[in-house]
Protein backbone atom coordinates (compact mmCIF):
# COMPACT_ATOMS: atom_id res chain seq x y z
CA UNK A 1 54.80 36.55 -87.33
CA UNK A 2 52.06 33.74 -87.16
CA UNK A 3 54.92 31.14 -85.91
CA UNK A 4 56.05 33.91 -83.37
CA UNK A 5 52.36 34.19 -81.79
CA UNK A 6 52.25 30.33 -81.37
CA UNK A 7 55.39 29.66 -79.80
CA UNK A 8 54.06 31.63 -77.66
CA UNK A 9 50.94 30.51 -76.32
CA UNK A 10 52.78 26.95 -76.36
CA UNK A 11 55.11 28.92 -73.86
CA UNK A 12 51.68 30.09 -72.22
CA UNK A 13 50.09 26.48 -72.27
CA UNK A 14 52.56 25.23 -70.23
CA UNK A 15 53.14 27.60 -67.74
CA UNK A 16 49.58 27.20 -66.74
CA UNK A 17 49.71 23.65 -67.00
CA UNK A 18 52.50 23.72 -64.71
CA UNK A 19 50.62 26.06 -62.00
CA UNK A 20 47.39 23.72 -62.02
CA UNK A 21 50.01 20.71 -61.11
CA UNK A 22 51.62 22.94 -58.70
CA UNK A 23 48.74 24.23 -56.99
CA UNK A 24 47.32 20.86 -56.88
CA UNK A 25 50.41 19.10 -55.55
CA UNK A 26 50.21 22.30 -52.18
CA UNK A 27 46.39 21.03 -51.59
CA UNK A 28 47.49 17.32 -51.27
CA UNK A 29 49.94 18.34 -49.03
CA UNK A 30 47.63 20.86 -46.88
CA UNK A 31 44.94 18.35 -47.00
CA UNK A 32 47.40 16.32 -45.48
CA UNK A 33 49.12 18.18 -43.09
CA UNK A 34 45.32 19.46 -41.70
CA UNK A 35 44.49 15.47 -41.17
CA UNK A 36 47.49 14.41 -39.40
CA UNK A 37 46.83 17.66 -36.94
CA UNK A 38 42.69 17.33 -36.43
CA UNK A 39 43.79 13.50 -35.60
CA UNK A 40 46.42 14.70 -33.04
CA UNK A 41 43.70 17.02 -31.44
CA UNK A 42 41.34 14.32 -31.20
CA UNK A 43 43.61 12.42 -29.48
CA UNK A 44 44.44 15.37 -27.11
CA UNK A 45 40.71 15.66 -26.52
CA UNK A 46 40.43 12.02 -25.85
CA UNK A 47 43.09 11.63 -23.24
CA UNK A 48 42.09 14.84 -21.35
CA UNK A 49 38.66 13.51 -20.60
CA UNK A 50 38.60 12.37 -16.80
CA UNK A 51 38.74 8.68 -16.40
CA UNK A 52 35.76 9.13 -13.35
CA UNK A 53 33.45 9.59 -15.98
CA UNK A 54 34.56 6.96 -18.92
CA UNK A 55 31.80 4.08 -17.86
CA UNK A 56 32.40 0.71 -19.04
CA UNK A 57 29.41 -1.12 -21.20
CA UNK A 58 28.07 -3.00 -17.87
CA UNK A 59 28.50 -0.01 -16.18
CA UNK A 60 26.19 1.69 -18.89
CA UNK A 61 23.19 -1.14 -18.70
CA UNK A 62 22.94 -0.46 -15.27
CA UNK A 63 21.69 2.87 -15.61
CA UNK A 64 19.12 2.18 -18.13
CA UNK A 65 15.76 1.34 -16.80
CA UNK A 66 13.22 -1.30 -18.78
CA UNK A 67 9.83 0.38 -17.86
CA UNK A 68 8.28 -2.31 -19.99
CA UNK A 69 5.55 -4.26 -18.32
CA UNK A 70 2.23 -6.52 -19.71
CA UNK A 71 -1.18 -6.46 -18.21
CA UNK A 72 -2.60 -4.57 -16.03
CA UNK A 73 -0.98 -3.09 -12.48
CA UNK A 74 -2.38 -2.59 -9.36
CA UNK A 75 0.33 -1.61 -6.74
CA UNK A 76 1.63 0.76 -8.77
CA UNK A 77 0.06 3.47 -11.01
CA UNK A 78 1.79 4.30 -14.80
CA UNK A 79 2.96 7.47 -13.59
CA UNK A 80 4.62 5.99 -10.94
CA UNK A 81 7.12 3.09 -12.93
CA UNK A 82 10.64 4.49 -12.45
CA UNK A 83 9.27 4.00 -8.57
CA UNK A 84 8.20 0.64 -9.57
CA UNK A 85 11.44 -0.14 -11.14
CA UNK A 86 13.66 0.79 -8.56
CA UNK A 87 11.34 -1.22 -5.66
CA UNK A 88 12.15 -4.43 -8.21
CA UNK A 89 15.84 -3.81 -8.75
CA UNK A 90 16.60 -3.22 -4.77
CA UNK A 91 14.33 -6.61 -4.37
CA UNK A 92 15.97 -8.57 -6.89
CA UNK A 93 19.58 -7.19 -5.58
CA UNK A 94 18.85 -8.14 -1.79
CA UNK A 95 16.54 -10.92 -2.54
CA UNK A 96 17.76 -12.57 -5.61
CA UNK A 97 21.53 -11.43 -5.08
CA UNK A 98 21.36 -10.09 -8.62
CA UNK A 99 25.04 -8.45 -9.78
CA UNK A 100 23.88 -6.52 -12.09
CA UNK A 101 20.47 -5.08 -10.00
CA UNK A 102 23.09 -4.16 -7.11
CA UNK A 103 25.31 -2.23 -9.04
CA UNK A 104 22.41 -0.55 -9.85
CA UNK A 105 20.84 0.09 -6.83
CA UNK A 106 24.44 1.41 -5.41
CA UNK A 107 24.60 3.95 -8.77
CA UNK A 108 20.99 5.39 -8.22
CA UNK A 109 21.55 5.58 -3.88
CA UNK A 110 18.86 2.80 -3.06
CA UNK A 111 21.69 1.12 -0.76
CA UNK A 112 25.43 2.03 -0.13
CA UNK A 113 28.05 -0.48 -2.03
CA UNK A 114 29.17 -2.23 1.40
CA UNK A 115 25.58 -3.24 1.61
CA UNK A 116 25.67 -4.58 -1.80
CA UNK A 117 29.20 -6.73 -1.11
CA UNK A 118 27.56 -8.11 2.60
CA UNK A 119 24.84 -10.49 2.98
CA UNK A 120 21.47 -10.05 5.13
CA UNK A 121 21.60 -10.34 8.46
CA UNK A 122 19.70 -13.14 10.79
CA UNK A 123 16.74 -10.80 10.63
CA UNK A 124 16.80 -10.35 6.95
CA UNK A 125 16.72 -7.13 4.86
CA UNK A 126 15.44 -4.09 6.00
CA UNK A 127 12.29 -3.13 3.75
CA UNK A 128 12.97 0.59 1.98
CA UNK A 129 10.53 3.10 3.71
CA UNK A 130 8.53 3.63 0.82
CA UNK A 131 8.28 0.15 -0.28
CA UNK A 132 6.93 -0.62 3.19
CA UNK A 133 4.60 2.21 3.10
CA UNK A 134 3.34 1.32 -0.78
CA UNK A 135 2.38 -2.55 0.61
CA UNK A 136 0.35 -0.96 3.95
CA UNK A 137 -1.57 1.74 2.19
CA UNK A 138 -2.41 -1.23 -0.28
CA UNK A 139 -3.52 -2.66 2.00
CA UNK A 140 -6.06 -0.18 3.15
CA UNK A 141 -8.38 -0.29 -0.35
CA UNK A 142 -8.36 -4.21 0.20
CA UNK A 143 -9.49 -4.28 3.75
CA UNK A 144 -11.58 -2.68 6.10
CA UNK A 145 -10.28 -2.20 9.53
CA UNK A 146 -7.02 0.02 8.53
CA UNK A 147 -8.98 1.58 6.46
CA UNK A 148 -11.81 3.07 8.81
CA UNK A 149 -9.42 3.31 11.63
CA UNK A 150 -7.63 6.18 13.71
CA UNK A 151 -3.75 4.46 13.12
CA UNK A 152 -1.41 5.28 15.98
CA UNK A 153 2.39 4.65 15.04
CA UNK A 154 4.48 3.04 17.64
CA UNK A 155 7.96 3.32 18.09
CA UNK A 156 8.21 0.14 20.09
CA UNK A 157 6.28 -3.20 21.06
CA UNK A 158 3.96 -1.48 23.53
CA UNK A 159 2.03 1.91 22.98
CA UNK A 160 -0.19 3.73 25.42
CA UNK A 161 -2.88 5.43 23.53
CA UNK A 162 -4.65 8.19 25.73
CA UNK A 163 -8.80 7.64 25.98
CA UNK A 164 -10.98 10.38 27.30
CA UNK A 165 -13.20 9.29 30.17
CA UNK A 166 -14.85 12.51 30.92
CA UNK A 167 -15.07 16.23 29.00
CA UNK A 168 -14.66 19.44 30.08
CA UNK A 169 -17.85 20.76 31.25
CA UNK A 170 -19.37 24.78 31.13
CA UNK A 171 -21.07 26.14 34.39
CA UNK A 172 -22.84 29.54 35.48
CA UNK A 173 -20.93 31.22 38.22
CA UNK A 174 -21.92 34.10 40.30
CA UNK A 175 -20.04 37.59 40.77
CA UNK A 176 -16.89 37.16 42.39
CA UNK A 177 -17.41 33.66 42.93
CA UNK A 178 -15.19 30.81 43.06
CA UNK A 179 -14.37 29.54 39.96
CA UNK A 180 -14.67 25.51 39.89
CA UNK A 181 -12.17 23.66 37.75
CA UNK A 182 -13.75 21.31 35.58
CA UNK A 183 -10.60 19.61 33.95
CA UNK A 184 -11.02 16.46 31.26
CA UNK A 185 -10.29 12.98 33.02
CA UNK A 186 -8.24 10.38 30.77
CA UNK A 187 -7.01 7.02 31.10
CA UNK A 188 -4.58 5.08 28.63
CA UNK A 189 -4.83 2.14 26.50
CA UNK A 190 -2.50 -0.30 25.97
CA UNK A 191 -2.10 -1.50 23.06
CA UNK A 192 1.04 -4.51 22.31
CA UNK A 193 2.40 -4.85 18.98
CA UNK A 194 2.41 -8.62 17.20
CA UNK A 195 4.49 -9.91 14.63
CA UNK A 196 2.51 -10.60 11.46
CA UNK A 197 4.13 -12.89 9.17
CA UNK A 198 3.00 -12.60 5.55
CA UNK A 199 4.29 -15.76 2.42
CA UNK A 200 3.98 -14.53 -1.31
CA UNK A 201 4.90 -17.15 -3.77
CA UNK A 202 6.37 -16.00 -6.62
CA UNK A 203 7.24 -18.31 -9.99
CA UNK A 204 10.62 -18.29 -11.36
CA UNK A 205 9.42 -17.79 -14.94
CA UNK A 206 7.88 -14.09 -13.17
CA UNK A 207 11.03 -12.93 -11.98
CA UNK A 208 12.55 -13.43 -15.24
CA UNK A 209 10.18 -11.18 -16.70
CA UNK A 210 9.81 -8.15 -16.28
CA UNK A 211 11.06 -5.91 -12.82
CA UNK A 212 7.87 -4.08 -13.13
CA UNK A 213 5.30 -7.06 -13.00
CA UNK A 214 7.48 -8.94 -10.55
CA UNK A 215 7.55 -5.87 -8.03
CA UNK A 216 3.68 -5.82 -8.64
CA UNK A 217 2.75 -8.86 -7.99
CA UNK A 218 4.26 -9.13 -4.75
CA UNK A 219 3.37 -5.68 -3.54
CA UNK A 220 -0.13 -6.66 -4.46
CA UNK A 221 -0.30 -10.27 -2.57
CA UNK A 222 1.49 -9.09 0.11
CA UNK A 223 -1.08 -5.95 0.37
CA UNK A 224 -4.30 -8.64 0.03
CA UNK A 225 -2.68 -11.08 2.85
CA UNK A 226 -2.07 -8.20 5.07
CA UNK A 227 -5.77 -6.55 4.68
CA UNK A 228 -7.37 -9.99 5.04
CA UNK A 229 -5.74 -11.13 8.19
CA UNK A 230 -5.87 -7.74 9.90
CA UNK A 231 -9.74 -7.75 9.24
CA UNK A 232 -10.22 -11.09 10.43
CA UNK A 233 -8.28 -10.48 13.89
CA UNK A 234 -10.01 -6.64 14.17
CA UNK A 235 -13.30 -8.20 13.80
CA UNK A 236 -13.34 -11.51 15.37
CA UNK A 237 -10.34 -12.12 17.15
CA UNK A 238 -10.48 -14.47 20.20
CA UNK A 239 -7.86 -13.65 22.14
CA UNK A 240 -5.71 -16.90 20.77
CA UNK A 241 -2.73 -17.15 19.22
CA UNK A 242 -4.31 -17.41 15.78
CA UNK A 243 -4.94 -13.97 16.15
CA UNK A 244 -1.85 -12.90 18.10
CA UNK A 245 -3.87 -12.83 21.17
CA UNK A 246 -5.68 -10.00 19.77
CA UNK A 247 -9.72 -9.71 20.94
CA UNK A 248 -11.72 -8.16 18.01
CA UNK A 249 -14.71 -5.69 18.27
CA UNK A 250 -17.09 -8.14 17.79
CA UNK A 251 -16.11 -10.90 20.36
CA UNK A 252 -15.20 -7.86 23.01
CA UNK A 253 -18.74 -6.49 22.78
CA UNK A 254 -20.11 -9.92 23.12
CA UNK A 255 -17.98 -10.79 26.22
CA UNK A 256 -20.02 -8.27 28.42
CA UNK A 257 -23.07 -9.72 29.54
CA UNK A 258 -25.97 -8.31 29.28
CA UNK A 259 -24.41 -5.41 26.77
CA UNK A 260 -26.17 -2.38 26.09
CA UNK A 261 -24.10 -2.59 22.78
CA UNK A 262 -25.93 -5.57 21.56
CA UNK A 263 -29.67 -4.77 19.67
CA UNK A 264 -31.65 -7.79 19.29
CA UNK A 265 -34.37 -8.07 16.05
CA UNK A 266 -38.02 -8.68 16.64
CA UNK A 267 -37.55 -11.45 14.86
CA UNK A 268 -34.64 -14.14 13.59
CA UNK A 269 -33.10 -14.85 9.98
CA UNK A 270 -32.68 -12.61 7.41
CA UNK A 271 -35.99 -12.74 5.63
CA UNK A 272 -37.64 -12.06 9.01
CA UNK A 273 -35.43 -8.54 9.71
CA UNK A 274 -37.35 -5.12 8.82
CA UNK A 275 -36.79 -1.16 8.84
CA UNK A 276 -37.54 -1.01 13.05
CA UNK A 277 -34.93 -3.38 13.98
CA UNK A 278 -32.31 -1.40 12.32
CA UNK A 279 -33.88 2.05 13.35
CA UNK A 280 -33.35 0.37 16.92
CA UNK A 281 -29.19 0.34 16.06
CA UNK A 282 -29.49 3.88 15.48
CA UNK A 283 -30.91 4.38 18.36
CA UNK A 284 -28.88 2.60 20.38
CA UNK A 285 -25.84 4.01 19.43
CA UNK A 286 -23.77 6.29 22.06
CA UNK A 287 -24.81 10.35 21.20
CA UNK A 288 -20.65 10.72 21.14
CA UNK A 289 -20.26 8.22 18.11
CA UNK A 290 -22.55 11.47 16.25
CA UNK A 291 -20.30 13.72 16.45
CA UNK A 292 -16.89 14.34 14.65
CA UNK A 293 -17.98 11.95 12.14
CA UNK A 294 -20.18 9.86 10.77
CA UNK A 295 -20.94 5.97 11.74
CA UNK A 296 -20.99 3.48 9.71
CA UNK A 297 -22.34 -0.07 8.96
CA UNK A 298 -20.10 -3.34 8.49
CA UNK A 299 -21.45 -6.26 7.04
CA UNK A 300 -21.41 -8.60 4.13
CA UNK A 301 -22.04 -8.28 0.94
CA UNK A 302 -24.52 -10.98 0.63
CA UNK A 303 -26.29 -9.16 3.90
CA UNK A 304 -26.21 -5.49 2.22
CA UNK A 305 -27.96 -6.90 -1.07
CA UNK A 306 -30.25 -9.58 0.11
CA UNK A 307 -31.50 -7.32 3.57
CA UNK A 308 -30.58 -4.19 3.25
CA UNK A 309 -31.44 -3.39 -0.39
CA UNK A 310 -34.77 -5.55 0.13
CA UNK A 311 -35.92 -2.52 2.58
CA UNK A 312 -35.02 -0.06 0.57
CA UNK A 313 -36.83 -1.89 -2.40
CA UNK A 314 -39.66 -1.55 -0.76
CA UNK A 315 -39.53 1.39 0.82
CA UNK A 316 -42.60 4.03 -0.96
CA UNK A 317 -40.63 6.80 -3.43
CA UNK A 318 -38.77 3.81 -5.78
CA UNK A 319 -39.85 4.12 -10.00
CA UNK A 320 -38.54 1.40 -12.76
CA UNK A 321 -35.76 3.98 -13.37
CA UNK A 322 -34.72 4.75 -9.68
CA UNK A 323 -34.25 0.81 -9.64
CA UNK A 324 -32.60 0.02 -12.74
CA UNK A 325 -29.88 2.60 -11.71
CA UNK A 326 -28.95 1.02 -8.56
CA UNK A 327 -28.50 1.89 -4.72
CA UNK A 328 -25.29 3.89 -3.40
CA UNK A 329 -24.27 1.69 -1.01
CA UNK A 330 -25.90 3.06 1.84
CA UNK A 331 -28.57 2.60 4.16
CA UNK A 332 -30.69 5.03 6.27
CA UNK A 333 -28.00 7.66 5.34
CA UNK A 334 -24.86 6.09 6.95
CA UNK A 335 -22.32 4.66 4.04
CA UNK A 336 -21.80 0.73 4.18
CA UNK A 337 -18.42 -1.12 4.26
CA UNK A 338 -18.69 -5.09 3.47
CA UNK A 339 -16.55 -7.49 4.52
CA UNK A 340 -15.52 -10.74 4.09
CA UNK A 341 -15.13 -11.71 7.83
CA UNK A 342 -19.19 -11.85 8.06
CA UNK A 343 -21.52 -14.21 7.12
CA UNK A 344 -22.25 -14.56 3.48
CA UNK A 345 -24.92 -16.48 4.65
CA UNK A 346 -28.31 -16.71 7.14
CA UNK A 347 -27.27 -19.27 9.70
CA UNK A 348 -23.99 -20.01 8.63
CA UNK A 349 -23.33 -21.67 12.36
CA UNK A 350 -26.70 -22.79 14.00
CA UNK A 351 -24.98 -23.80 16.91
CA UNK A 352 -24.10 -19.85 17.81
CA UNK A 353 -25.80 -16.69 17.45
CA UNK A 354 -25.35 -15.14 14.38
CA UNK A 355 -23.66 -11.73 14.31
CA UNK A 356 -25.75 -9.65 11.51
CA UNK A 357 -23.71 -6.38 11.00
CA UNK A 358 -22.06 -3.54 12.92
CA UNK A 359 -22.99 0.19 13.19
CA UNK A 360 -20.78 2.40 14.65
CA UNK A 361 -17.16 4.14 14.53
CA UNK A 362 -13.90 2.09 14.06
CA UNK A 363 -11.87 5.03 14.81
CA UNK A 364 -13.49 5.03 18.74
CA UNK A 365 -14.14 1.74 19.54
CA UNK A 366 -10.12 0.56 19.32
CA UNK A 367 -6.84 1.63 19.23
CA UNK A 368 -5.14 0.41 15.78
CA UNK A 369 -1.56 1.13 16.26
CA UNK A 370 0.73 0.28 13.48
CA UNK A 371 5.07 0.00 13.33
CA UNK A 372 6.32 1.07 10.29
CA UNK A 373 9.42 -1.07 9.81
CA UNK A 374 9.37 -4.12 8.51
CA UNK A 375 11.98 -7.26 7.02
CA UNK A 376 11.74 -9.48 4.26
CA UNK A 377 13.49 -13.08 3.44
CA UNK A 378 13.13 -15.16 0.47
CA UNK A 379 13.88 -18.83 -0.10
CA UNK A 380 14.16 -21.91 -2.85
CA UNK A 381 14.84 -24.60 -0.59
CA UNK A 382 12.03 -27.50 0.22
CA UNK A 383 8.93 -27.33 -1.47
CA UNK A 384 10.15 -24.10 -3.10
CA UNK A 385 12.36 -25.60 -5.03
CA UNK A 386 10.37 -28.39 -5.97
CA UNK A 387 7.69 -26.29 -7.08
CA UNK A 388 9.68 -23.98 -9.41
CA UNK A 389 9.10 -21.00 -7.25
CA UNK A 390 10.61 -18.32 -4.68
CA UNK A 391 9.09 -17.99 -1.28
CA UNK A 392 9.01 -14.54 0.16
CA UNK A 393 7.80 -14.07 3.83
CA UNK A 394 7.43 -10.37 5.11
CA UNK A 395 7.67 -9.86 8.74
CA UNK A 396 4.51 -6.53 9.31
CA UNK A 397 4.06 -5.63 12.88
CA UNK A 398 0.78 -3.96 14.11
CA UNK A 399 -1.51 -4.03 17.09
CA UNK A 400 -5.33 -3.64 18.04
CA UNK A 401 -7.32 -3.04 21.26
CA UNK A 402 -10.67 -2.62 22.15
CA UNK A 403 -11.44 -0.09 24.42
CA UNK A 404 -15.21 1.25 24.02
CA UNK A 405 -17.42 -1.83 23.81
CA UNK A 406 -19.96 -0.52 26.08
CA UNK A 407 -21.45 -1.73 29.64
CA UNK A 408 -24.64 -3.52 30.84
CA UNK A 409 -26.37 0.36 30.98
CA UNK A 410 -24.22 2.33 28.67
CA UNK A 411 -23.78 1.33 24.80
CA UNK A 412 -20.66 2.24 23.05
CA UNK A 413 -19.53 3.59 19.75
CA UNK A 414 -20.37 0.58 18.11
CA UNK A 415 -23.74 -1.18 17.90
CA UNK A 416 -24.05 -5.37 17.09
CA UNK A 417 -27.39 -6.42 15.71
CA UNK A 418 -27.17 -9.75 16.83
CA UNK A 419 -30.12 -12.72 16.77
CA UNK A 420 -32.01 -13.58 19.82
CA UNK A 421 -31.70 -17.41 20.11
CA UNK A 422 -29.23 -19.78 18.28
């Protein structure tokens, strides 16, 4: 019986043996099978995806935008760098005739791909709008005429701006009476649009670096070139061609003999002015430049510190602590805007009388018309070459005209303290 029982789970052994083999032999083979048909459905997958959308790798690194920069910016603010970045990459396509910055710009809709195949034309490449509009608002918190003036846009080279020369007046009438019209009176000013050429130099070890800071820098020189020569012509303009025939406020108020515009001091040079020659600007000033806002006074820096804040100095009221803080920079109540374009310092010509500061309103005294399209060319030839560097010259167009400078009995909107005898 005992040899019976064994035989038998021998018999038992290997029948299980032979199952585990079995059953392991079927998972191979399902393991198997189950491959071969997940790698045919990846390949299904694969080939049904729409070629439009497969992007090769330089395809791919056009897309991808380095928003890395070093310092310190100033055209643009960190909020605004994928704005920044696309400004650089549409310069360095047009400008630089990148391949890889114009396949960008085509991908992202900064220009059209025929653009991007052509080449400029004899005028150069159009600026983008708000590229144009980033380098003239720039401008503005570097200078001081655009800033403090009413801008006109002009749609061509010659604008007529519209100038009241009389205002409605109120009268009493009596019952059934005739009713007189009383009807404003206006007159235009013209006002021609010059060409203003601005040159940025830019190294080539900058453009290699990075979009950001490149697209900065020029933004920002072009801004400070713009703001200094339109403050320079607004101010003091002669008429020449250095300032695109342009007459400024100053030499415009000066041209009228015997101006009512022009307030003399009591007495010469800066350490001689006091508190009653500048009440006598005040004073001076048309009633019309009170109202609708507020005047203001233009002069120097060196003039606000070493006259201005000397009267207030002295002035009754002031403590240790009132003076350690500092002045706002204002004087009798009216803000101050300095200026380069004035004299830094007393008698800076003795041959000609020397123009102390303004009082008044730039938005009445001219007409500050502006054309917002401008063109941009670059070159590496000459001296750019031999330098190392890429010359960029941007072609801004605006135009100024004064046109309320006052009369021998009538002062305008803007008051010159001016000295007595050269």
């Amino acid at each position: 019986m005992s040899i019976e029982k064994n035989k038998d789970v021998e018999v038992k052994t290997e029948t299980v043996e032979d199952a585990k083999s079995i059953a392991s032999e079927m998972a191979k083979e399902f393991a198997s099978e189950m491959a071969k048909v997940l790698n045919e459905q990846k390949e299904i997958e694969v080939k049904s995806v729409p070629s439009s959308i497969v992007k090769t790798s330089s395809e791919v690194n056009t897309s991808v935008k380095s928003l890395d920069f070093t310092g310190k910016l100033t055209a643009y603010k960190t909020t605004e760098l994928e704005q920044a970045y696309d400004d650089g990459m549409w310069y360095k396509a047009t400008q630089l005739n990148d391949a890889e910055a114009k396949a960008y710009c085509v991908e992202n809709g900064i220009f059209t791909k025929a653009m991007s195949e052509g080449t400029s034309t004899a005028g150069g490449y159009t600026v983008p709008n708000q590229l144009v509009a980033r380098v003239i608002d720039l401008s503005s918190t570097y200078g001081v005429a655009r800033a403090n003036s009413e801008i006109w846009p002009a749609s061509s080279d010659t604008l007529w701006v519209p100038k009241a020369n009389a205002d409605t007046e109120a009268s009493f009438i009596g019952e059934n009476a005739e009713k007189s019209a009383s009807d404003p009176s206006f007159s235009q000013v013209e006002v021609l649009i010059k060409k203003l050429v601005v040159l940025t130099k830019i190294s080539d070890e900058l453009i290699e670096d990075s979009v950001i800071n490149m697209i900065d820098y020029v933004v920002r020189n072009m801004a400070k070139a713009i703001a200094k020569k339109e403050d320079t012509t607004v101010f003091l303009g002669d008429g020449t061609a250095t300032y695109g025939s342009i007459t400024g406020i100053i030499p415009a108020i000066t041209a009228v003999s015997g101006n009512a515009s022009i307030v003399n001091p009591i007495t010469d040079g800066w350490a001689n002015l006091v508190l009653a020659d500048f009440n006598n600007v005040l004073g001076a000033l048309a009633d019309y430049a009170y109202e609708g806002g507020e005047p203001k006074w233009y002069c120097s820096n060196s003039f606000y510190h070493q006259v201005m804040n000397k009267i207030k100095a002295a002035a009754g009221g002031n403590y240790v602590t009132s003076l350690e803080g500092g002045f706002r920079k204002e004087f009798l109540g009216y803000e101050v805007v300095t200026s380069a374009v004035f004299p830094a310092t007393d008698a800076a010509d003795p041959s000609e009388l020397e123009n102390y500061c303004l009082f008044g309103r730039m938005d009445m005294v001219g007409a500050f018309a502006q054309r917002h399209d401008a063109r941009v060319k670059t070159t590496q030839e000459g001296d750019a070459f031999i330098y190392n560097q890429l010359w960029i010259r941007m072609e801004e167009r605006f135009g100024y005209t004064v046109h309320d400078q006052g009369t021998a009995t009538e002062a305008g909107s803007m008051i010159l303290l001016q000295e007595k005898t050269a």
